[in-house]
N, C-alpha and C. Protein backbone atom coordinates (compact mmCIF):
# COMPACT_ATOMS: atom_id res chain seq x y z
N UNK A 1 14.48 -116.79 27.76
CA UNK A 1 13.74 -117.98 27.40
C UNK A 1 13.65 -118.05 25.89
N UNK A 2 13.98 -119.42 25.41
CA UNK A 2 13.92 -119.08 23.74
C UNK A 2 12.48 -119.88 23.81
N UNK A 3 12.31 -119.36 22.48
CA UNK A 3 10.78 -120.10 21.90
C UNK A 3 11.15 -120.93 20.64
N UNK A 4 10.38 -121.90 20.09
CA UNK A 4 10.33 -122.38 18.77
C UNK A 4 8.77 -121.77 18.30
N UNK A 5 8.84 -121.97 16.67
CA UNK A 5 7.66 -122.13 16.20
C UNK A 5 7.78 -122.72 14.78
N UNK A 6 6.39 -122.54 14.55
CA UNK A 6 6.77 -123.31 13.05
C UNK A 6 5.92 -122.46 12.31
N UNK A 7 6.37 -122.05 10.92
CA UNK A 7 5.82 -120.98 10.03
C UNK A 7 4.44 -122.24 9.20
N UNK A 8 3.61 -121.37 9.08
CA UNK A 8 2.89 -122.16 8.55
C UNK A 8 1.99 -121.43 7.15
N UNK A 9 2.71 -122.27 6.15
CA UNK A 9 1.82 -121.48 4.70
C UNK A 9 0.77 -120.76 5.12
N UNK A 10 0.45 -119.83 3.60
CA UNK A 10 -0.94 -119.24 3.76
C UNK A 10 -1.74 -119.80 3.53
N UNK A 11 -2.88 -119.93 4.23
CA UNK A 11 -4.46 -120.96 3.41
C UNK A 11 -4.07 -122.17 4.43
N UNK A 12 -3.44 -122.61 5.66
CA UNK A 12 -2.76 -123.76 5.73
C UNK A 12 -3.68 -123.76 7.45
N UNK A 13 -4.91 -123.96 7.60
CA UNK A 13 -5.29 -123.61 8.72
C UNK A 13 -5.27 -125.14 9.63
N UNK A 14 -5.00 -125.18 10.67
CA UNK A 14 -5.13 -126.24 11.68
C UNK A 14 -6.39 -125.81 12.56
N UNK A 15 -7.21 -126.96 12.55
CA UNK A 15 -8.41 -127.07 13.02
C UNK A 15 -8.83 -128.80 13.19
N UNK A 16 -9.72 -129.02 14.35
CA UNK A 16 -10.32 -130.24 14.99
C UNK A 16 -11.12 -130.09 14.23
N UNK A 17 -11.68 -130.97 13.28
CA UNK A 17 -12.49 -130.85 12.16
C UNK A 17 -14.06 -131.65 12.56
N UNK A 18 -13.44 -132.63 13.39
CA UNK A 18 -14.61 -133.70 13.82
C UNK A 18 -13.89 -134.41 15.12
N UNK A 19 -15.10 -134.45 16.30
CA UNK A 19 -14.45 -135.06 17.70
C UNK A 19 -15.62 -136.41 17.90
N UNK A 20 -15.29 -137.21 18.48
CA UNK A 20 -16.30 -138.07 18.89
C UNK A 20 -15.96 -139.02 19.70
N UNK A 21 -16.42 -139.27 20.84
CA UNK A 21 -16.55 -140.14 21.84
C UNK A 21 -17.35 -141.45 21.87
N UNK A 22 -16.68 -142.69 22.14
CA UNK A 22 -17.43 -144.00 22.03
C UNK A 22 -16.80 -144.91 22.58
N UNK A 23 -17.00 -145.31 23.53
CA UNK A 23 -16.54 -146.73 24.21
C UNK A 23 -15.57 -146.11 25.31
N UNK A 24 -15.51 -144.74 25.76
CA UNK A 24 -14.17 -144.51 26.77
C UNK A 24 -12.97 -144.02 25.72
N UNK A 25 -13.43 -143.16 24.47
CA UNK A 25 -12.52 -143.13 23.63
C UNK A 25 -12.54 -142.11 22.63
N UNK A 26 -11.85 -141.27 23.28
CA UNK A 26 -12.05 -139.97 22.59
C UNK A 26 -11.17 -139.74 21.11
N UNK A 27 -12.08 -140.04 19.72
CA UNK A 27 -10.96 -139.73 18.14
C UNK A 27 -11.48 -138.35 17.91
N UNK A 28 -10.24 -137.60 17.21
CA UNK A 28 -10.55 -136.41 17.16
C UNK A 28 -9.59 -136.57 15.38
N UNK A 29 -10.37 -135.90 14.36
CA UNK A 29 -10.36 -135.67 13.34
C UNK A 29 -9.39 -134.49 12.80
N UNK A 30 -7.86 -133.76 12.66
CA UNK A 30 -7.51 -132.95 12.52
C UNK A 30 -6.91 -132.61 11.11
N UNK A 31 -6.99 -131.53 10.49
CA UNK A 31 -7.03 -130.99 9.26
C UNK A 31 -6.02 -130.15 9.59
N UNK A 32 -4.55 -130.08 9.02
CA UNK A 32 -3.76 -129.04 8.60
C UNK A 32 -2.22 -129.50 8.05
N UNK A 33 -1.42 -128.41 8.08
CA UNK A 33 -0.36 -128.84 7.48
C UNK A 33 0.41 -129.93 7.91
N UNK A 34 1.16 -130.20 6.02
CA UNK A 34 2.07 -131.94 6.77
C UNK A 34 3.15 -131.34 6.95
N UNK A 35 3.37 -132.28 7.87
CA UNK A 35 5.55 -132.45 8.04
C UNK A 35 5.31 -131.86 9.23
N UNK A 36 5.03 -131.27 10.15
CA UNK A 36 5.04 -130.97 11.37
C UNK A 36 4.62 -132.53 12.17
N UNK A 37 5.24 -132.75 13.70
CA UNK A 37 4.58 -133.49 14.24
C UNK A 37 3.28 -132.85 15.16
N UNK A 38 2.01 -133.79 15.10
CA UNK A 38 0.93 -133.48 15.96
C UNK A 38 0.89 -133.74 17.03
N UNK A 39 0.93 -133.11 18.53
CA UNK A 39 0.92 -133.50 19.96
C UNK A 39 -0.49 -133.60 20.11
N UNK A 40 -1.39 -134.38 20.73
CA UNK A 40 -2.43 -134.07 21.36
C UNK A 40 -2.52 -134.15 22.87
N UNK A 41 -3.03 -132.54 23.07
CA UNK A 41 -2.85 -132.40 24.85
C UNK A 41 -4.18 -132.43 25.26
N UNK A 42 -4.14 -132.26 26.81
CA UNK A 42 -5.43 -132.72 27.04
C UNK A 42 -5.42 -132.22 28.30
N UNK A 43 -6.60 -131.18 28.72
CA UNK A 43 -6.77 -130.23 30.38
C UNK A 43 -8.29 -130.62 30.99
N UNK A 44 -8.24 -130.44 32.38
CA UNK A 44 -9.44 -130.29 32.90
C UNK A 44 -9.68 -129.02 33.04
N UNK A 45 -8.84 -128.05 32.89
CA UNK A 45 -9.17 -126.77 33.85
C UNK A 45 -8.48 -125.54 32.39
N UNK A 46 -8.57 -126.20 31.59
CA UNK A 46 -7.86 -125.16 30.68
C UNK A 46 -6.42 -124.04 30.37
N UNK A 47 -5.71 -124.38 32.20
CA UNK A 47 -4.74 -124.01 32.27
C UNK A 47 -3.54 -124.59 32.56
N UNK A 48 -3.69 -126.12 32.56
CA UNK A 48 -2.42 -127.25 32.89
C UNK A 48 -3.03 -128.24 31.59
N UNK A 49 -1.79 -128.33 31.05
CA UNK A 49 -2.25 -129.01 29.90
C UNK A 49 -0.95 -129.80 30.53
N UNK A 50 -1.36 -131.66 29.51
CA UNK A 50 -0.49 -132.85 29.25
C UNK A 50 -0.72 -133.32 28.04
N UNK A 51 0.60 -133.78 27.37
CA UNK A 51 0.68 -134.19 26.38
C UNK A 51 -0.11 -135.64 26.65
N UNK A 52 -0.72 -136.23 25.57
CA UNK A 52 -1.20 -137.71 25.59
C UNK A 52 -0.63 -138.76 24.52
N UNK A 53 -0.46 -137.87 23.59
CA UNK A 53 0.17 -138.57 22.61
C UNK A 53 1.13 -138.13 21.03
N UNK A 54 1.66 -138.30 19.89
CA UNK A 54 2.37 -137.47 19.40
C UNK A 54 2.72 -138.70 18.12
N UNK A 55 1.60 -137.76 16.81
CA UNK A 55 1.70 -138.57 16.10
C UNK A 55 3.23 -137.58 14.63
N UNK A 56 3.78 -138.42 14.72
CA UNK A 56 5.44 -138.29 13.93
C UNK A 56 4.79 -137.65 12.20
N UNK A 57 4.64 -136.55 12.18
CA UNK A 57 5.11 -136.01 10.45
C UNK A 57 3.95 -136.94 9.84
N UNK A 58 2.73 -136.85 10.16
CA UNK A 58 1.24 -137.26 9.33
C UNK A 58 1.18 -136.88 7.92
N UNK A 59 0.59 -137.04 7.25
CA UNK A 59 -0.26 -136.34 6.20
C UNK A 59 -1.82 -136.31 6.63
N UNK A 60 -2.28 -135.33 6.31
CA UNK A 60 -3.68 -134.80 6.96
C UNK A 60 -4.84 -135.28 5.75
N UNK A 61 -5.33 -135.84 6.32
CA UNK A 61 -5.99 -135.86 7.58
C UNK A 61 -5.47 -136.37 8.86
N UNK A 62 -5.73 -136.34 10.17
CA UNK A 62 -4.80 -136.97 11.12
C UNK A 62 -6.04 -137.47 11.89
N UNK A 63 -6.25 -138.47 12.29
CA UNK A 63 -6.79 -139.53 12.96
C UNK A 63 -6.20 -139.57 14.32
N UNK A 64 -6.58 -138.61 15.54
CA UNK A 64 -5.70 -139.02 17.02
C UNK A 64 -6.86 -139.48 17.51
N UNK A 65 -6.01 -140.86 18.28
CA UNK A 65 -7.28 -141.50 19.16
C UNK A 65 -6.68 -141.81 20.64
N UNK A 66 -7.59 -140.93 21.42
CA UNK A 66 -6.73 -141.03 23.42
C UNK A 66 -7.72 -142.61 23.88
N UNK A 67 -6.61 -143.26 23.94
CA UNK A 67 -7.17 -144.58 24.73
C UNK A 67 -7.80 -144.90 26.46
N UNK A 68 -6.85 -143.28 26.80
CA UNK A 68 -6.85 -143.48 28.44
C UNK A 68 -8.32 -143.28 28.40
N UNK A 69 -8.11 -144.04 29.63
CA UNK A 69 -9.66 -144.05 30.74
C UNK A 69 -9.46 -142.58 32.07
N UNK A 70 -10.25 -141.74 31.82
CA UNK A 70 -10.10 -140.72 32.73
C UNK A 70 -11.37 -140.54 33.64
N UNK A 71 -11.40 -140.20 34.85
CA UNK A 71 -12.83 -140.13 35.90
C UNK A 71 -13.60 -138.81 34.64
N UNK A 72 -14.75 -139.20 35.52
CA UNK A 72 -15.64 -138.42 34.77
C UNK A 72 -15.83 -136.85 35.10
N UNK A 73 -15.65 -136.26 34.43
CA UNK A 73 -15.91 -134.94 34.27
C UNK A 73 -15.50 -134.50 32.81
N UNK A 74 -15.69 -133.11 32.52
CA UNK A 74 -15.05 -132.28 31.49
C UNK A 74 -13.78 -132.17 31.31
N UNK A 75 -13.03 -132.98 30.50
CA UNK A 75 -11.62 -132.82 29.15
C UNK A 75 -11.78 -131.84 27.72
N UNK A 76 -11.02 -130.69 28.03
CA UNK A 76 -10.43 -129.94 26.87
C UNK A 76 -9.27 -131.02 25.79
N UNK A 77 -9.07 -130.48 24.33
CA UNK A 77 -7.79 -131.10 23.88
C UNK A 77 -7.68 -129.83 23.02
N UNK A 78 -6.86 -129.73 23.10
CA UNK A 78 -5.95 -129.26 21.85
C UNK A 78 -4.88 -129.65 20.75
N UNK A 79 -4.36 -129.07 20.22
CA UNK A 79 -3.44 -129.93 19.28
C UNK A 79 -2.19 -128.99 18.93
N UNK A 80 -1.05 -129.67 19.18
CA UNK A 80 0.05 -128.65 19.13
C UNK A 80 1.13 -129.18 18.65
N UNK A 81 1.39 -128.33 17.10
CA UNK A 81 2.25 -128.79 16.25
C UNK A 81 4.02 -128.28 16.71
N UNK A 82 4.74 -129.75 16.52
CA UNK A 82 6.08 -129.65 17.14
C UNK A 82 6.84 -129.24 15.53
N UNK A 83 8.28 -129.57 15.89
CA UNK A 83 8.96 -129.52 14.50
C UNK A 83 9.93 -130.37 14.86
């Protein structure tokens, strides 16, 4: 099985900086390196993740906003840089 990754400077941390929910609409605020693309995934159960969306080579700050309407319960996201 091969893997990718992407090297990421020193000091160059990726982190959800600010999340917030309003209207059925989850924006999530992300801080880290440019030139990578940003995936934002999204689990109920922490162990099946789906991509939702995939913003192309940002400059950060990154602004992701999930439009879907999902039943109610608890959504994880994460954020996972492609190349």
């Amino acid at each position: 099985m091969d893997f990718d990754y992407i090297e990421l400077p020193v000091g160059t941390p990726l982190a959800i900086t600010s999340a917030q929910a309003v209207g059925g609409q989850a924006t999530l605020k992300v801080d880290g390196p440019a030139g990578p693309d940003y995936t934002l995934l999204i689990s109920t159960d922490l162990t099946q993740w789906s991509p939702v969306l995939t913003s192309p080579s940002p400059m950060p700050p990154v602004f992701l906003v999930d439009t879907n309407r999902y039943p109610p319960g608890l959504l994880f996201y994460r954020i996972r840089l492609d190349d």
